[in-house]
Protein backbone atom coordinates (compact mmCIF):
# COMPACT_ATOMS: atom_id res chain seq x y z
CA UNK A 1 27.24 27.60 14.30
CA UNK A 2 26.55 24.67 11.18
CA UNK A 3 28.38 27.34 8.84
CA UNK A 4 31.04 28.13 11.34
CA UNK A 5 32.09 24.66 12.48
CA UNK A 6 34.54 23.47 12.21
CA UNK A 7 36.67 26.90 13.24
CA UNK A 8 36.72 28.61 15.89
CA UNK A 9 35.37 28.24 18.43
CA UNK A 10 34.03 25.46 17.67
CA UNK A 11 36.22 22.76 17.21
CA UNK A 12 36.13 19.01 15.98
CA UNK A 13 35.77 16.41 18.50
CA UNK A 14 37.59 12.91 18.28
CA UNK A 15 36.11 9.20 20.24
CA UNK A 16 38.88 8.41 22.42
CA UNK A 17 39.21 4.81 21.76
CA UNK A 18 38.96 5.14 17.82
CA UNK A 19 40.08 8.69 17.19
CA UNK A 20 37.54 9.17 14.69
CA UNK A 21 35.77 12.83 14.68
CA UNK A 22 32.71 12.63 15.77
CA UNK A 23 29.65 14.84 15.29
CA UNK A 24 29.11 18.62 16.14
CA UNK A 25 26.28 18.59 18.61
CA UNK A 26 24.03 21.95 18.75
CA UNK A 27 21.03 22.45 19.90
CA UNK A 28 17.78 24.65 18.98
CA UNK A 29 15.76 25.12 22.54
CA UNK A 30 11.93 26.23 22.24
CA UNK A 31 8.93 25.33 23.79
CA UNK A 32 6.27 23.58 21.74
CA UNK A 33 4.49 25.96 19.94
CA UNK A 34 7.02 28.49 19.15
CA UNK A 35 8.08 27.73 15.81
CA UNK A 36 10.98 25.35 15.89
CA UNK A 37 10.01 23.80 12.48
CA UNK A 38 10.08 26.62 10.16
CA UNK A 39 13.19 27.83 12.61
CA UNK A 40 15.15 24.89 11.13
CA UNK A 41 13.83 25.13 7.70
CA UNK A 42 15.69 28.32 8.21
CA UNK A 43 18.76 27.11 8.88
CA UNK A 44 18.73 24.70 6.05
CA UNK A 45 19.18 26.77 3.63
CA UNK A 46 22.44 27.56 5.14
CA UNK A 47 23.53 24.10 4.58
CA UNK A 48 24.52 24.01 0.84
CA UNK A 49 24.19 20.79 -1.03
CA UNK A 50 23.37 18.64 1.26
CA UNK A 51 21.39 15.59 2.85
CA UNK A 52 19.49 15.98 6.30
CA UNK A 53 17.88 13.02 7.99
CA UNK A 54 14.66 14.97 9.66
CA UNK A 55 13.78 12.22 12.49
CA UNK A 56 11.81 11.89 16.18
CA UNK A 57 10.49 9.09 18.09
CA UNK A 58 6.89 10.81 17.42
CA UNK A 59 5.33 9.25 14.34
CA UNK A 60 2.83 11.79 14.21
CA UNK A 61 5.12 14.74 14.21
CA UNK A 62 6.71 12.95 11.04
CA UNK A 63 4.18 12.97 8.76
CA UNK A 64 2.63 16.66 10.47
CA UNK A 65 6.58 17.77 9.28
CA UNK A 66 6.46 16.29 5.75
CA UNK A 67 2.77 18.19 4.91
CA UNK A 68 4.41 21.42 6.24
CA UNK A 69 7.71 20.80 3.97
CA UNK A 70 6.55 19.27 0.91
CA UNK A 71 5.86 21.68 -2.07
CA UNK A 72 2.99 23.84 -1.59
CA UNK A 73 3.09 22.66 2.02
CA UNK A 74 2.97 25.57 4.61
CA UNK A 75 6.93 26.07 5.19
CA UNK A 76 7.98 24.97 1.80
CA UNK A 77 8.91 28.67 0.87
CA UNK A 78 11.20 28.74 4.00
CA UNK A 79 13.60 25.81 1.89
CA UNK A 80 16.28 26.43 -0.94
CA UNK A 81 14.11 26.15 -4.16
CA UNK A 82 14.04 21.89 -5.19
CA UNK A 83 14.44 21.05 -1.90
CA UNK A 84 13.36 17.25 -2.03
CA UNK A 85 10.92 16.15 0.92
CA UNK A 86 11.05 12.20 1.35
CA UNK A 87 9.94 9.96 4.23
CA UNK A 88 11.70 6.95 4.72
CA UNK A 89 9.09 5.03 4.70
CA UNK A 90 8.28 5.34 1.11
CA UNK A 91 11.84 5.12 -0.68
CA UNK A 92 12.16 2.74 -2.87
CA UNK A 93 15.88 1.19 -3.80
CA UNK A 94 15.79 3.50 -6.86
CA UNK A 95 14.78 6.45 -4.69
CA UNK A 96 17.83 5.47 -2.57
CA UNK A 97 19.98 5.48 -5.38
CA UNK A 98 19.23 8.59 -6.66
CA UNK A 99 19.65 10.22 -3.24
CA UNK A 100 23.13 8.88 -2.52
CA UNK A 101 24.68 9.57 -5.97
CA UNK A 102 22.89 13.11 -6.26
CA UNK A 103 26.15 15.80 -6.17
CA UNK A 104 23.92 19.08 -6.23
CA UNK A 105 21.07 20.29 -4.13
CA UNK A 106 19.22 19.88 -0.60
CA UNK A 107 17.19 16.19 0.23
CA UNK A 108 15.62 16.37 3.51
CA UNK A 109 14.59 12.78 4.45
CA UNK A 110 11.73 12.39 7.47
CA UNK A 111 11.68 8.94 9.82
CA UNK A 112 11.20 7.86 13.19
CA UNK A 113 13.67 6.72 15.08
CA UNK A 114 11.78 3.26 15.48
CA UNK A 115 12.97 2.30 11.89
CA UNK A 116 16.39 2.41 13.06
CA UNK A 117 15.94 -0.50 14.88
CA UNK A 118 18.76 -3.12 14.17
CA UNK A 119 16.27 -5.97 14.38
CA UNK A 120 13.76 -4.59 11.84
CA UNK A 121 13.44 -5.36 8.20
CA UNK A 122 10.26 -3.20 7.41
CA UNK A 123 12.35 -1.62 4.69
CA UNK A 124 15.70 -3.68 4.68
CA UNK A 125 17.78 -1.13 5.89
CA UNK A 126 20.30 -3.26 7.80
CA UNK A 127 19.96 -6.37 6.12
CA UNK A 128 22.52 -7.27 3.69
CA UNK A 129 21.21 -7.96 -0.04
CA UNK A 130 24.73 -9.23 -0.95
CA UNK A 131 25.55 -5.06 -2.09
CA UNK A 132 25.48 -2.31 -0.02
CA UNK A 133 22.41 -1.76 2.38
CA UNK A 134 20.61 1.50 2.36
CA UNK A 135 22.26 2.05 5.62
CA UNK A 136 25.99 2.13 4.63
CA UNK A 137 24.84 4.07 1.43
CA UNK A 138 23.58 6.58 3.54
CA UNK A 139 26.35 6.66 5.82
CA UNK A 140 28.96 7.03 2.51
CA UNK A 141 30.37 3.68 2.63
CA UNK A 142 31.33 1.54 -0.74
CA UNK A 143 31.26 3.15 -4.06
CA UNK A 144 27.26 3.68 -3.29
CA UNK A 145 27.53 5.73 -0.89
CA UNK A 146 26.28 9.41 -0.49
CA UNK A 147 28.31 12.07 -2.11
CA UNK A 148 27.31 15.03 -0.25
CA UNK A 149 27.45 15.87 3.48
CA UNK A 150 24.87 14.55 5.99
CA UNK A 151 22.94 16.36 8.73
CA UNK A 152 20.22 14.80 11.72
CA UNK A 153 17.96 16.86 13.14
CA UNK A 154 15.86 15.21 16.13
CA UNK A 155 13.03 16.62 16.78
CA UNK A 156 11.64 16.70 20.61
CA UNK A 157 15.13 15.16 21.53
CA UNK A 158 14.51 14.99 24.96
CA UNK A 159 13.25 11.26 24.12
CA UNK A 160 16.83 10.12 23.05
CA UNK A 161 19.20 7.38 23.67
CA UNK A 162 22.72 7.23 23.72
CA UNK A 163 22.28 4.11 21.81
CA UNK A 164 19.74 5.66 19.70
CA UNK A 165 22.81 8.31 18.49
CA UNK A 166 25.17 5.36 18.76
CA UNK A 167 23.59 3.90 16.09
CA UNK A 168 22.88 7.35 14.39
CA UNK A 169 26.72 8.16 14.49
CA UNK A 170 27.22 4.98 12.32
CA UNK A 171 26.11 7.18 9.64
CA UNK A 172 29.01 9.60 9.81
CA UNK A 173 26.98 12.92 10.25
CA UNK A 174 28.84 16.48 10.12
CA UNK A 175 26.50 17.52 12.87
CA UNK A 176 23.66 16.34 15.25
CA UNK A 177 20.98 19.60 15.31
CA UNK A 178 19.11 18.55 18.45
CA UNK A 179 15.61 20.52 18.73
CA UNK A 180 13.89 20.75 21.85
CA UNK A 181 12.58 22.19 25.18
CA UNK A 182 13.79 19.86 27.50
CA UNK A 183 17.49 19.78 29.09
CA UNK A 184 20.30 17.29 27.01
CA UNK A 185 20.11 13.89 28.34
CA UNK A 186 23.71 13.08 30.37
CA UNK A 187 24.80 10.41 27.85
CA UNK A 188 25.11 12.82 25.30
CA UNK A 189 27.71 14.80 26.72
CA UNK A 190 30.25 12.45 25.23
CA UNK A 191 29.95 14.56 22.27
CA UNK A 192 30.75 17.87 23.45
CA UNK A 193 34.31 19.81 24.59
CA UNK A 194 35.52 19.68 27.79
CA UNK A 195 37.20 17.41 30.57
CA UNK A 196 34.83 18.27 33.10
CA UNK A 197 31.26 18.39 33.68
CA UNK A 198 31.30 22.17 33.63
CA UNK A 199 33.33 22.34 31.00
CA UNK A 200 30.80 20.28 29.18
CA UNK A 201 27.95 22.36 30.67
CA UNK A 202 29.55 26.18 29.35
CA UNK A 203 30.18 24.21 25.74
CA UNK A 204 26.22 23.47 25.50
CA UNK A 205 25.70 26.66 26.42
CA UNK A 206 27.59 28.28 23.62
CA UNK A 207 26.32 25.31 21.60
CA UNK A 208 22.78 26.26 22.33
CA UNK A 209 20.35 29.09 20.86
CA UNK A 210 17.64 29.68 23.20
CA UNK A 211 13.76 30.97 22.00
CA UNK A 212 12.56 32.56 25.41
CA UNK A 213 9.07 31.04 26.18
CA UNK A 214 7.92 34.82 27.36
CA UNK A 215 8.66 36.05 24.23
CA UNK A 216 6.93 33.39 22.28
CA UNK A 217 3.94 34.16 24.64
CA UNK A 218 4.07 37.95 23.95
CA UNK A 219 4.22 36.90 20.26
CA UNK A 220 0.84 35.92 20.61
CA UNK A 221 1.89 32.01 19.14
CA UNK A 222 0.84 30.61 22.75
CA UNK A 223 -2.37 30.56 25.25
CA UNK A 224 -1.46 33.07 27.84
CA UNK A 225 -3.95 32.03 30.85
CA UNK A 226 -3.92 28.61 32.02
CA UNK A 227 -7.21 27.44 34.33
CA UNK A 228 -6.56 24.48 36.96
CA UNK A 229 -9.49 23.21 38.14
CA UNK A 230 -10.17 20.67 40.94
CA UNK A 231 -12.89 18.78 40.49
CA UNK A 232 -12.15 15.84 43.75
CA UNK A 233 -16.39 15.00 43.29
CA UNK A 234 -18.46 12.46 40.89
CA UNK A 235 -16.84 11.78 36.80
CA UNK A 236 -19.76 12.93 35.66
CA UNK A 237 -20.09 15.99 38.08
CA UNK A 238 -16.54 16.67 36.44
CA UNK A 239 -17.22 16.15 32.74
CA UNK A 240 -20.20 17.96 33.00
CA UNK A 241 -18.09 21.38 34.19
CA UNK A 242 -15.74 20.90 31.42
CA UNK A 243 -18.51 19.98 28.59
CA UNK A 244 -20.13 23.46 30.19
CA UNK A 245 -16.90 25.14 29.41
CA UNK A 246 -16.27 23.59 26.02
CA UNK A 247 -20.29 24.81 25.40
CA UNK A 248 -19.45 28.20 26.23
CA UNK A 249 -16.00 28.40 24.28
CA UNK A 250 -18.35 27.43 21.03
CA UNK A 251 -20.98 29.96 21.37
CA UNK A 252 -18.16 32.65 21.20
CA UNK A 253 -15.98 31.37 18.57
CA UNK A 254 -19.26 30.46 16.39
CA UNK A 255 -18.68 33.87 15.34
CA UNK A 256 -15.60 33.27 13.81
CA UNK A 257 -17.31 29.79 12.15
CA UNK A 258 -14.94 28.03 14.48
CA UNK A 259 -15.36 25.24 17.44
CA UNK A 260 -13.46 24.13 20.24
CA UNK A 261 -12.04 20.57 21.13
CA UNK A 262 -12.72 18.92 24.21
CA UNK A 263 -10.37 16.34 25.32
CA UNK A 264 -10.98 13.86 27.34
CA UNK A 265 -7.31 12.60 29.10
CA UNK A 266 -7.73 8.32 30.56
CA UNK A 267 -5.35 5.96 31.55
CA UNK A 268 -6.98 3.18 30.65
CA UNK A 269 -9.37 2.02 27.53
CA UNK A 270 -11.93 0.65 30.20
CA UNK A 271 -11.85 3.86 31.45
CA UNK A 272 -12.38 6.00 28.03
CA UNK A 273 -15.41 3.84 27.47
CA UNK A 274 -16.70 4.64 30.90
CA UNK A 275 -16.16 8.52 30.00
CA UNK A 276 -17.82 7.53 26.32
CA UNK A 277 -20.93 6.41 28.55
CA UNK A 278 -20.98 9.15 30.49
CA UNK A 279 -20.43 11.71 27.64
CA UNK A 280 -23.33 10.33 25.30
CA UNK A 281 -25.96 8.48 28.08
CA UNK A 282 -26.02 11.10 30.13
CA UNK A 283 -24.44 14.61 28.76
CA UNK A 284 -26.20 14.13 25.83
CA UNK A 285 -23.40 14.59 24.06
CA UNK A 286 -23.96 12.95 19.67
CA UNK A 287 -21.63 10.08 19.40
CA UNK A 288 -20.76 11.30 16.23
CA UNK A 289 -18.70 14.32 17.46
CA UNK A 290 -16.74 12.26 20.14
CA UNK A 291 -13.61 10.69 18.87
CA UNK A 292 -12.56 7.36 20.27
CA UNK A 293 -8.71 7.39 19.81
CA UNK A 294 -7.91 4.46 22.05
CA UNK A 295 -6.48 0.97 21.78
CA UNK A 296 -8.06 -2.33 22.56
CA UNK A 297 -11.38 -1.05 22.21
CA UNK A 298 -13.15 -4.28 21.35
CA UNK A 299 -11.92 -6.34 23.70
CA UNK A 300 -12.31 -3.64 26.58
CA UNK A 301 -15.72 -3.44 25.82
CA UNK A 302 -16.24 -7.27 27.62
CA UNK A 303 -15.47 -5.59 30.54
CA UNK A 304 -17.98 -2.66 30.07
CA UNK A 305 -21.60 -2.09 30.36
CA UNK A 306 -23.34 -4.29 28.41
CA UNK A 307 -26.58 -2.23 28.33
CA UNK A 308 -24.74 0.82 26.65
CA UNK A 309 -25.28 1.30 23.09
CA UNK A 310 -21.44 0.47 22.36
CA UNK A 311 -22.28 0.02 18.13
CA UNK A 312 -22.28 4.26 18.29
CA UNK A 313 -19.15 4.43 19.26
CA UNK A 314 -16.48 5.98 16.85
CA UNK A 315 -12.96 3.56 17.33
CA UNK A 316 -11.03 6.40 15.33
CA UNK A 317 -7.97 4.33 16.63
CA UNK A 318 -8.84 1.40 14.90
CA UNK A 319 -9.44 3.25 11.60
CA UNK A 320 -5.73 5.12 12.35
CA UNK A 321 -6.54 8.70 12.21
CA UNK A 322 -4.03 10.77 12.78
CA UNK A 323 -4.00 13.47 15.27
CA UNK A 324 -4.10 16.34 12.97
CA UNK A 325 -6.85 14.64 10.67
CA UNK A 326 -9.06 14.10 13.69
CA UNK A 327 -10.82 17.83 14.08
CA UNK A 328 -10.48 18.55 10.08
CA UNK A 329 -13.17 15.62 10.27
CA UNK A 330 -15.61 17.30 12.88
CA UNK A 331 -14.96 15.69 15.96
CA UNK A 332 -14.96 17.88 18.85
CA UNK A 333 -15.09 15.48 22.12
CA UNK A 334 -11.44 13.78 21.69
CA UNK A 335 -11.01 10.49 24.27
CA UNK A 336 -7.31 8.99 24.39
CA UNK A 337 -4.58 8.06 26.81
CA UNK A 338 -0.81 7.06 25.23
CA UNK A 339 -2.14 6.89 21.60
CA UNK A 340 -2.44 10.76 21.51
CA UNK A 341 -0.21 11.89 24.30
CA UNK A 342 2.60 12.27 21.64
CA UNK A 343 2.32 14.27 18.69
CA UNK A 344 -0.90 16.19 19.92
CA UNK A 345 -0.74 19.89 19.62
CA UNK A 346 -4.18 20.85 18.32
CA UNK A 347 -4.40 24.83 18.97
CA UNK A 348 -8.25 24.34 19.64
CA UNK A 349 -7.85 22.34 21.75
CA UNK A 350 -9.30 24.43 24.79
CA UNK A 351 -10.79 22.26 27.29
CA UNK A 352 -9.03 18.87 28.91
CA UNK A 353 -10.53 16.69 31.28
CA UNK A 354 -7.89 14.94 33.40
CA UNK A 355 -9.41 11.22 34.64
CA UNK A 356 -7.38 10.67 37.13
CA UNK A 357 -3.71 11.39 37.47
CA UNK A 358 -2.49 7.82 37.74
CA UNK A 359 1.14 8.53 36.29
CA UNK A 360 3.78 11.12 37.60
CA UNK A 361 2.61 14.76 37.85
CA UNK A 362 5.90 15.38 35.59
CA UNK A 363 3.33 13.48 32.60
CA UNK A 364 0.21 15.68 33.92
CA UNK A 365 2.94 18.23 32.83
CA UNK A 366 3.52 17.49 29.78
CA UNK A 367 0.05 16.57 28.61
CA UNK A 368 -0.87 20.54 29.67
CA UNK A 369 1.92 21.17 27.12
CA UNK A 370 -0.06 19.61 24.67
CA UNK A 371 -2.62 23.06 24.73
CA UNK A 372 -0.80 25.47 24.50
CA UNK A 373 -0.96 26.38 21.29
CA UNK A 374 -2.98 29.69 19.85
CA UNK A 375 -5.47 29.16 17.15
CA UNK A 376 -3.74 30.81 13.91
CA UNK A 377 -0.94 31.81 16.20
CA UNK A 378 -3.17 35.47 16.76
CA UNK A 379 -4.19 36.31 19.91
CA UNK A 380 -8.49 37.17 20.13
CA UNK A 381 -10.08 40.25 21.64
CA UNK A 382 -11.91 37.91 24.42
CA UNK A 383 -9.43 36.91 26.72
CA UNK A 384 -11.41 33.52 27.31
CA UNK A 385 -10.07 32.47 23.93
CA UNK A 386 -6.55 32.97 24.84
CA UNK A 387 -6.65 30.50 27.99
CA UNK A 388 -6.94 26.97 28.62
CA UNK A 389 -9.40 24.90 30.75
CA UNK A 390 -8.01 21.91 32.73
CA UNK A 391 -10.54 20.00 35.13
CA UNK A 392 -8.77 17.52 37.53
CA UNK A 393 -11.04 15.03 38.93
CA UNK A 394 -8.25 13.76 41.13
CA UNK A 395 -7.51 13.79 45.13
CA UNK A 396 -6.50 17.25 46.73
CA UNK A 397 -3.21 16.01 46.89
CA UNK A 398 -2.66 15.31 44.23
CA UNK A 399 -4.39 18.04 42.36
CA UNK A 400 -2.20 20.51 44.50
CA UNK A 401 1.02 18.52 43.43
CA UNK A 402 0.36 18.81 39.57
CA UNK A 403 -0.47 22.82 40.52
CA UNK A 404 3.26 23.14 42.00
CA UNK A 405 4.62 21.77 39.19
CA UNK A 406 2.99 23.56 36.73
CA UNK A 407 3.54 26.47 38.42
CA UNK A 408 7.41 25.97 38.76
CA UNK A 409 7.03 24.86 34.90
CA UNK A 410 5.03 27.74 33.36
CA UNK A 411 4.84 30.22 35.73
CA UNK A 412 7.86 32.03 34.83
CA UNK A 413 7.42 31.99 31.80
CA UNK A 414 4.57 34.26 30.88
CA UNK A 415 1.56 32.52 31.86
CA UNK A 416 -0.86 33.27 34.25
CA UNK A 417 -1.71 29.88 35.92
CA UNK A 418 -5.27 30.09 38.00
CA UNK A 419 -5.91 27.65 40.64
CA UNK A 420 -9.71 27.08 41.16
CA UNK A 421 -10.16 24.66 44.19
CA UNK A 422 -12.50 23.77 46.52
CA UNK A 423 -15.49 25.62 47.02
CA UNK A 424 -14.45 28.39 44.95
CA UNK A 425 -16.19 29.73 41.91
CA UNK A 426 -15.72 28.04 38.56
CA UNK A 427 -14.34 30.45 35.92
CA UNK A 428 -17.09 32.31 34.04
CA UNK A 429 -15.46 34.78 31.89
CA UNK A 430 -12.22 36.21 31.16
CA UNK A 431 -10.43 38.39 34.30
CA UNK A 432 -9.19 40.88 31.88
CA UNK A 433 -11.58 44.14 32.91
CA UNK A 434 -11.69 47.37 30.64
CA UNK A 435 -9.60 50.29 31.77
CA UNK A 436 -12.00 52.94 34.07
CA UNK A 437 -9.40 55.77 34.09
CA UNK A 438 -6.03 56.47 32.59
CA UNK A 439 -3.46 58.65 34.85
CA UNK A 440 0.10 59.13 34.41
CA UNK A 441 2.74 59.06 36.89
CA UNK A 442 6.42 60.51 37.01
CA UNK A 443 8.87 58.21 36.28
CA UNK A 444 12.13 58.02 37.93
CA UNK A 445 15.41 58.82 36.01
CA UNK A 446 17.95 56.38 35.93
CA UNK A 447 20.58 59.30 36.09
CA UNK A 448 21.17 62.61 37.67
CA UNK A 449 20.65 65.69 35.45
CA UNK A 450 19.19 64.00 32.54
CA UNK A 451 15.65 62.44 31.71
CA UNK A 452 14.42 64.31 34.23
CA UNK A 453 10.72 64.95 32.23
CA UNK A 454 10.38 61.42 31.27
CA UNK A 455 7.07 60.24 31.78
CA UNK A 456 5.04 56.98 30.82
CA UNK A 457 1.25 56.03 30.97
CA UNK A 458 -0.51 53.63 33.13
């Protein structure tokens, strides 16, 4: 589509009050997991000589992005040889200089969308120096300005604005690339063909490509089983099943010098600390392995047990580890709430223990979206190592709410979801069972006369 537009079919859009063309809007729709990162590498080296601002309102995917694109970095190979890998961040007003005026070759440039913010000066990117601003540079105005074309990818765009593309069209892009799971947000739709809301609704479908989550599943790159298990009794009768399961999961992949992760889901930092406690007073579980990835921790801790040993306690918050740093350095009992919810994707991550729902089941959702993932993208033998363990210690109600919803969410799309409720029998080992016979069976033709012998195995 980027090296078609603008002919046919798709053709340039103008604002209606200004008349100025606006940007072609297409979209890349995968679930997490399946690739979308080296996907849009891909496509960039379609792009020519050319300048791509790589953003998301997820901090953590930004600087996860820039380790996989840099030189030597895992998708660097998938780029035009001398791509140039930048974050925003770290651009000085030479660096900006030599980006704008540069004629020849591909700059990808990584940010979150928070440093578009008109009111911020972290980097001076609005405010006027008495010259041109970095902004207008990068959107081509004055005789600064960029001298080749401009792309924006947004990653996990299901989190935009309007007026976060408002502000994004200042910069005069030749095309939005859009890259996510989730549907287009309604005040988007300003940007694409049509009159009419269907219209608008068959031009993001040709405006689309779509990675099928069952085929990313068969791929192997996702967790195929998913275990739900309610656990309406005692926080520490519920830890204690998932710290059981997390136990298990690390005698079998101690054979492959691996270990699982354990996370441990709050909505509250009182809370975490209360799970802490729990965890390390009476699981037995070394406070060295248990990472503490919530906010506020000091001045929750007035509020908690005085008794408890709190100087144990690793705040890996306060000392800003980032997601992906936090099992490279050992941990394997994660606690966190909204600092990790975003950005989290840790394939060994097996286990989750859900304190309470407490938000919408649509965020329960989401945060089982977070483990999806398979370890080195390869499915194992064991099938316990291709599922993941969720343990709900939440009412019946709502447990039953967050299973209809992940059911409508995942179900259809190549997972086997497990409901373990009740009285019923906690998950021990995998359900996959060896084969006792083989037989084969006729199988019927789809036409008269020929294919008649076909056969298949079952």
């Amino acid at each position: 589509m980027l090296t078609t537009y603008p002919s046919a079919p798709f053709k340039v859009q103008y604002d209606s009050d200004t008349g100025i063309p606006l940007p072609f809007l297409c979209r890349l729709r995968a679930i997490t997991g399946s690739g979308k990162t080296p996907m849009l590498a891909l496509t960039a080296q379609t792009l020519g000589d050319a300048i791509i601002l790589w953003t998301t309102n997820r901090g953590a995917i930004i600087s996860q992005t820039a380790t996989n694109l840099a030189a030597g970095g895992r998708y660097s190979a998938l780029l035009p040889e001398g791509t140039e890998v930048l974050e925003l961040s770290n651009l000085s007003t030479s660096d900006w200089s030599d980006v704008v005026t540069a004629k020849r070759g591909l700059t990808i440039i990584l940010s979150t969308v928070a440093l578009f913010n008109r009111d911020s000066d972290v980097l001076n990117v609005h405010k006027n120096r008495g010259g041109t601003t970095h902004w207008e540079m990068l959107a081509g105005q004055g005789l600064e300005g960029r001298a080749r074309p401009l792309y924006i990818v947004y990653d996990e765009a299901h989190g935009s604005t309007k007026a976060q593309f408002t502000r994004l069209t200042e910069l005069n892009p030749l095309a939005f690339i859009l890259a996510s799971a989730s549907d287009l947000p309604n005040d988007l739709t300003h940007l694409l063909p049509g009159k009419t809301s269907e219209d608008k609704s068959e031009a993001l479908q040709r405006q689309t490509v779509v990675v099928h989550t069952p085929d990313v599943v068969k791929a192997g790159l996702l967790k195929t089983r998913l275990y739900l298990v309610d656990c309406n009794t005692t926080r520490r009768d519920a830890l204690k099943e998932a710290n059981d399961r997390w136990f298990e999961l690390s005698r079998k992949l101690k054979t492959v010098n691996e270990w699982p992760v354990l996370c441990c889901i709050v909505n509250s930092t009182l809370a975490g600390l209360e799970v802490w406690e729990t965890l390390t007073q009476e699981l037995r579980v070394d406070p060295r392995r248990i990472a503490v990835h919530l906010a506020n921790v000091e001045k929750a801790r007035a509020e908690a047990a005085p008794s408890v040993p709190w100087g144990q306690l690793v705040d890996t918050h306060k000392a800003k580890k980032s997601p992906e740093a936090l099992r490279n350095d050992g941990y394997t009992h994660i606690i966190w709430n909204l600092s990790l919810r975003e950005g989290w994707d840790e394939p060994w991550a097996y286990v989750a223990y859900m304190d309470g729902t407490g938000k919408s089941v649509i965020d329960i959702s989401q945060k089982i979206g977070r483990f999806l993932r398979q370890p080195n993208a390869e499915p194992f033998e064991d099938g316990d190592l291709n599922s993941a363990y969720f343990y709900f210690n939440v009412s019946d109600d709502e447990f039953a709410a967050v299973l209809r919803a992940t059911q409508r969410d995942l179900e259809n799309e190549g997972y086997e979801i497990i409901s373990i409720s009740g009285s019923s029998a906690r998950p021990a080992t995998s359900r996959e069972a060896p084969v006792k016979h083989r037989v084969t069976i006729a199988k019927v033709s789809a036409s008269f006369g020929h294919g008649l012998d076909a056969r298949s195995s079952s």
